[in-house]
N, C-alpha and C. Protein backbone atom coordinates (compact mmCIF):
# COMPACT_ATOMS: atom_id res chain seq x y z
N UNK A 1 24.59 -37.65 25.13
CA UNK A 1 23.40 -38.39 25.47
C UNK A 1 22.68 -38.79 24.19
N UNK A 2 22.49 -39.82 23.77
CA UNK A 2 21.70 -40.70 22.69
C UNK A 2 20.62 -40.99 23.08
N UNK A 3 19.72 -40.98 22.34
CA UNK A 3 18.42 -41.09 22.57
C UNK A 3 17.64 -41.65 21.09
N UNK A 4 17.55 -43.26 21.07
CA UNK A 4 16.71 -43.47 20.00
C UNK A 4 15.14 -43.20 19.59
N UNK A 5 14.86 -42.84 18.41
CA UNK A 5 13.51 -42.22 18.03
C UNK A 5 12.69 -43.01 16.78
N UNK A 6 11.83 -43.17 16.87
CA UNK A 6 11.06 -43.71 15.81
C UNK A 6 9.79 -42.66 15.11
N UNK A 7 10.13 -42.71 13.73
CA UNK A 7 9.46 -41.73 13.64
C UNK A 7 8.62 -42.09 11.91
N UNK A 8 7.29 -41.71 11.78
CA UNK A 8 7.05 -41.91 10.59
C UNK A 8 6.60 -41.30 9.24
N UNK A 9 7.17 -41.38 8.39
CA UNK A 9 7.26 -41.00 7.11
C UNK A 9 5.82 -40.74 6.25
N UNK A 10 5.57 -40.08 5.65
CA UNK A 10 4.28 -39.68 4.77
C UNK A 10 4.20 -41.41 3.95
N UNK A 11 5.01 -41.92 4.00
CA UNK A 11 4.17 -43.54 3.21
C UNK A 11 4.06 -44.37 3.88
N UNK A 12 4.50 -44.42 5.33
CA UNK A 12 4.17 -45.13 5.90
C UNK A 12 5.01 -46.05 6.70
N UNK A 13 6.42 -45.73 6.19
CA UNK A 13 7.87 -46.18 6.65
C UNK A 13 8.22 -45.99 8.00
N UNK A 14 8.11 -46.58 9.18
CA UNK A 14 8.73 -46.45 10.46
C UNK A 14 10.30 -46.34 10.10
N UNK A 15 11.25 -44.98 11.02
CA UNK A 15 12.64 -45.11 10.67
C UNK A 15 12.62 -45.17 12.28
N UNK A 16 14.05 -45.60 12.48
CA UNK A 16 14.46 -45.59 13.96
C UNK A 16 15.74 -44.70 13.73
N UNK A 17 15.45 -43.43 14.47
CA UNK A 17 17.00 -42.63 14.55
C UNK A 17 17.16 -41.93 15.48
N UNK A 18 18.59 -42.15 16.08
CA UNK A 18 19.83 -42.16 17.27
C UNK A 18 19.85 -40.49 16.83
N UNK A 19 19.29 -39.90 18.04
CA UNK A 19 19.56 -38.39 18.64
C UNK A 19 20.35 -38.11 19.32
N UNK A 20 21.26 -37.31 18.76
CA UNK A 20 22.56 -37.03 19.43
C UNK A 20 22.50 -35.88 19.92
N UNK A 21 22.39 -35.19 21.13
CA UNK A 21 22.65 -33.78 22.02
C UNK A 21 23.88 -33.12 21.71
N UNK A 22 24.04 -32.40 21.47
CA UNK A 22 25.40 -31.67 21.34
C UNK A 22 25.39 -30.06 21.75
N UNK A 23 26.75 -29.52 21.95
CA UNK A 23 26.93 -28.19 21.81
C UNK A 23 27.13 -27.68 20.44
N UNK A 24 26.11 -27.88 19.80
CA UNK A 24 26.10 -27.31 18.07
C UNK A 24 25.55 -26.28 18.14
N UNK A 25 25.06 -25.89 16.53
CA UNK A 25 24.34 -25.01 16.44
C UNK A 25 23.05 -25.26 15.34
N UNK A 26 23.58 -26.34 14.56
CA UNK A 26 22.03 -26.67 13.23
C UNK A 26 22.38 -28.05 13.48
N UNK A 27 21.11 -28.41 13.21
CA UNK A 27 20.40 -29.98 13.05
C UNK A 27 21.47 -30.73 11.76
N UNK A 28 22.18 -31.90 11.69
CA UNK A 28 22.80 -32.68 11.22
C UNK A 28 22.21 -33.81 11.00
N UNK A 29 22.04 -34.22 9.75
CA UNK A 29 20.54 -35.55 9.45
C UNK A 29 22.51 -36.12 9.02
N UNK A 30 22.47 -37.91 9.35
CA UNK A 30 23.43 -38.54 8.92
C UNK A 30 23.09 -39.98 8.46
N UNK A 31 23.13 -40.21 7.36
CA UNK A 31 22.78 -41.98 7.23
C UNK A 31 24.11 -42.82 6.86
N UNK A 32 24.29 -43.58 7.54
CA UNK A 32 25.26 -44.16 7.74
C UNK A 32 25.21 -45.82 7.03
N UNK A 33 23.89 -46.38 7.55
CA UNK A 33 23.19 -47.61 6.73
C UNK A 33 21.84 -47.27 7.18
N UNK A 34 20.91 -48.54 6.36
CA UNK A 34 20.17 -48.61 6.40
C UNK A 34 19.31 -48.29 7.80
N UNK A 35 19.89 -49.30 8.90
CA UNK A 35 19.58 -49.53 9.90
C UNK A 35 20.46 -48.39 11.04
N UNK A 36 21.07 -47.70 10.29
CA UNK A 36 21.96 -46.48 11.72
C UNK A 36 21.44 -44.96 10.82
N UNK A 37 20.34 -44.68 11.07
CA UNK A 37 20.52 -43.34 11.07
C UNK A 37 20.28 -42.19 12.05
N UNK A 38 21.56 -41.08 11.81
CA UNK A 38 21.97 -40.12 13.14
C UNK A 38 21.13 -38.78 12.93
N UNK A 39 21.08 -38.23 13.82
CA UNK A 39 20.80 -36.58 13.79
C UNK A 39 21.59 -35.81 14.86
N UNK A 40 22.55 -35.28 14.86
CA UNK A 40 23.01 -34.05 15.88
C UNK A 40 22.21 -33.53 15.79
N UNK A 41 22.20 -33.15 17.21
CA UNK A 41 21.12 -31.52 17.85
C UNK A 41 21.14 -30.54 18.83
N UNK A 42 21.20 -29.82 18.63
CA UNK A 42 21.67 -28.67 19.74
C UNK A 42 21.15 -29.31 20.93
N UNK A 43 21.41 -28.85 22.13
CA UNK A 43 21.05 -29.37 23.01
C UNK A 43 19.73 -28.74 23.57
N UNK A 44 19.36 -27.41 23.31
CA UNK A 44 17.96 -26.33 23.17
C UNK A 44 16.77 -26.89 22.16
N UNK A 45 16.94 -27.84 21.45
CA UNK A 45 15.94 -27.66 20.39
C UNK A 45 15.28 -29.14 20.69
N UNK A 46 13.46 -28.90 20.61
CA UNK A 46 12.78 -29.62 21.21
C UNK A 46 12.44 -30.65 20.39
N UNK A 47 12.23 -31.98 20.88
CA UNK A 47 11.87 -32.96 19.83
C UNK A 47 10.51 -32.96 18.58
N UNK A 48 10.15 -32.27 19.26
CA UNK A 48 8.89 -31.86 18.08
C UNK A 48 9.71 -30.97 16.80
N UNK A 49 10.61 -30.37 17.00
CA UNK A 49 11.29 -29.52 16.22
C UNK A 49 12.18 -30.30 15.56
N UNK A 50 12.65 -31.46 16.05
CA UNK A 50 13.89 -32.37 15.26
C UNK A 50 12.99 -33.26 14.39
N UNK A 51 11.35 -33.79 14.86
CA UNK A 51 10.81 -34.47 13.72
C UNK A 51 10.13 -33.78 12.90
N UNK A 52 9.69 -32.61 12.89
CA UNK A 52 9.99 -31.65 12.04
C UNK A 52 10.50 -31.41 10.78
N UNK A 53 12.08 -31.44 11.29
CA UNK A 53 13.27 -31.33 10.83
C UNK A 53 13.47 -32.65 9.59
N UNK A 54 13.38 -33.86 10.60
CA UNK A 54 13.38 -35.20 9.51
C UNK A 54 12.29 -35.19 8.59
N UNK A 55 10.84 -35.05 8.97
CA UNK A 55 9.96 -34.63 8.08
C UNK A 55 10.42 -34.32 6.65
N UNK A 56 10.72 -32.71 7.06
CA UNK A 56 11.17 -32.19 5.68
C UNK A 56 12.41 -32.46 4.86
N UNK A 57 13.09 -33.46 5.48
CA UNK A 57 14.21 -33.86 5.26
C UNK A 57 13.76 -35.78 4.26
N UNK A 58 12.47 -35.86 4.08
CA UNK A 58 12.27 -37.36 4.20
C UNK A 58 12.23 -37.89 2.57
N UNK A 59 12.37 -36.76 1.45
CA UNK A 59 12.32 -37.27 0.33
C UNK A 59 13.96 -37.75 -0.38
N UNK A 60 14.94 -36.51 0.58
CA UNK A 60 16.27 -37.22 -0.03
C UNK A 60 16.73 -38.41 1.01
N UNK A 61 15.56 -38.32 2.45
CA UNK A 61 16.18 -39.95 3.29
C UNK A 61 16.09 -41.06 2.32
N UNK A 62 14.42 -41.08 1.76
CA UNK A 62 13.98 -41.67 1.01
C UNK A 62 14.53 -42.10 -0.53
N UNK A 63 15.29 -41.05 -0.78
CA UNK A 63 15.96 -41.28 -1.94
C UNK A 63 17.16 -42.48 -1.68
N UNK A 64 18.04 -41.51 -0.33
CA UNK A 64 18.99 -42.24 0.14
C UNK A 64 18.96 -43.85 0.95
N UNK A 65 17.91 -43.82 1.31
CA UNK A 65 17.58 -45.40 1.93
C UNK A 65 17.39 -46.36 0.68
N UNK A 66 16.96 -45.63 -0.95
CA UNK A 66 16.59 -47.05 -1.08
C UNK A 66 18.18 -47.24 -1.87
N UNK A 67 18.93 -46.05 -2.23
CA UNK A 67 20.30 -46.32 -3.01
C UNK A 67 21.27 -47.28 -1.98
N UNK A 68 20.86 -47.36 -0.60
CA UNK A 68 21.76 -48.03 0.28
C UNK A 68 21.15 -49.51 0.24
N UNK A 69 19.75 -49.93 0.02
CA UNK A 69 19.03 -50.98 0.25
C UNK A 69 18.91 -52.02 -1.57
N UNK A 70 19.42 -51.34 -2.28
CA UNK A 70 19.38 -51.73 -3.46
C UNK A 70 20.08 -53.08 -3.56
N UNK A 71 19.57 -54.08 -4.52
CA UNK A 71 20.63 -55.28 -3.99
C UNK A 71 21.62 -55.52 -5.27
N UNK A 72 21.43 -54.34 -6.08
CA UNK A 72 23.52 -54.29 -6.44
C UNK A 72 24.16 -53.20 -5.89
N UNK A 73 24.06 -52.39 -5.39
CA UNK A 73 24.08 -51.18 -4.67
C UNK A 73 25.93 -51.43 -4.59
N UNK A 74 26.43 -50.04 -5.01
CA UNK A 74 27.97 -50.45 -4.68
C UNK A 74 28.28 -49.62 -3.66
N UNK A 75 29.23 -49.92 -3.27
CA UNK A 75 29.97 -49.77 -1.79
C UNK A 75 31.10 -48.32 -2.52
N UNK A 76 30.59 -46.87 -2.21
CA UNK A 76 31.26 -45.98 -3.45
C UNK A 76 32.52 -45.45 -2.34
N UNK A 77 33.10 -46.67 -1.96
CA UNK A 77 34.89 -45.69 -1.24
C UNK A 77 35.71 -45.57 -2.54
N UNK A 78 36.49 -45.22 -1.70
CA UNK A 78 37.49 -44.33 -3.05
C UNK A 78 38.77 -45.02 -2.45
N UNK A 79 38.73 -46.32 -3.33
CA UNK A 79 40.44 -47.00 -2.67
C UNK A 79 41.57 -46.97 -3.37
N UNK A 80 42.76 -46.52 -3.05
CA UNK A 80 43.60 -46.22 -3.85
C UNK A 80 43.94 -47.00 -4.76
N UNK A 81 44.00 -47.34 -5.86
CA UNK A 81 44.26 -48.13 -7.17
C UNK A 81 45.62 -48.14 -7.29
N UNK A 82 46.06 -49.46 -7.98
CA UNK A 82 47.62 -49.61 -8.09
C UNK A 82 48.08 -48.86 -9.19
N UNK A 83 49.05 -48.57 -9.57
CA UNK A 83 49.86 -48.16 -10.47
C UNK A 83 50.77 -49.34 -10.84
N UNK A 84 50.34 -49.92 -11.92
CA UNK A 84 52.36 -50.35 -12.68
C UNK A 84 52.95 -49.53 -13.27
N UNK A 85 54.09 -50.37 -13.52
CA UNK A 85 55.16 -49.45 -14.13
C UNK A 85 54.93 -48.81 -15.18
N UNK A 86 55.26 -47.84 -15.63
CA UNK A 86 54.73 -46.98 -17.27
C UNK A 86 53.43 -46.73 -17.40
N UNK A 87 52.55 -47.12 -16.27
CA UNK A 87 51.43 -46.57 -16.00
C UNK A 87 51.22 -44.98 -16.21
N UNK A 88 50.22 -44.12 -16.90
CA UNK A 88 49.84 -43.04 -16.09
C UNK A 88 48.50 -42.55 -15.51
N UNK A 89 48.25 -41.83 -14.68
CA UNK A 89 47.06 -41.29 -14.45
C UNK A 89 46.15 -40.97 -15.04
């Protein structure tokens, strides 16, 4: 069961984030982009307790929102690189 939340930040930042119910056991903060961020949550633990949770969680969101929003910002996958011949590692 998903359940979107809006919630706001000590500067003033409205975030919108997708609450996920689960059979877990600890709160899971996930940013995915800018615009998708997740939280797993036990299925016992009350929403006052999950914004809470983001609360104290809001200086590395904050860190992390603006490294994703940056406009050279690189895309950090790890794609396998070619090898030529007589190449080494």
């Amino acid at each position: 069961m998903n359940n979107l939340h809006h919630i706001r930040l000590d500067n003033g930042q409205i975030i919108a984030v997708t609450i996920v119910r689960k059979r877990i056991r600890n709160l899971i903060l996930r940013l995915h982009a800018p615009d998708d961020i997740r939280i797993s949550a036990p299925l016992h633990v009350p929403l006052p307790q999950i914004d809470t949770f983001i609360l104290s969680k809001q200086v590395w969101l904050q860190k992390a929102l603006s490294k994703l929003t940056r406009p050279n910002a690189v895309n950090h996958c790890y794609l396998p690189q070619r090898i030529a011949n007589g190449e080494q590692l």
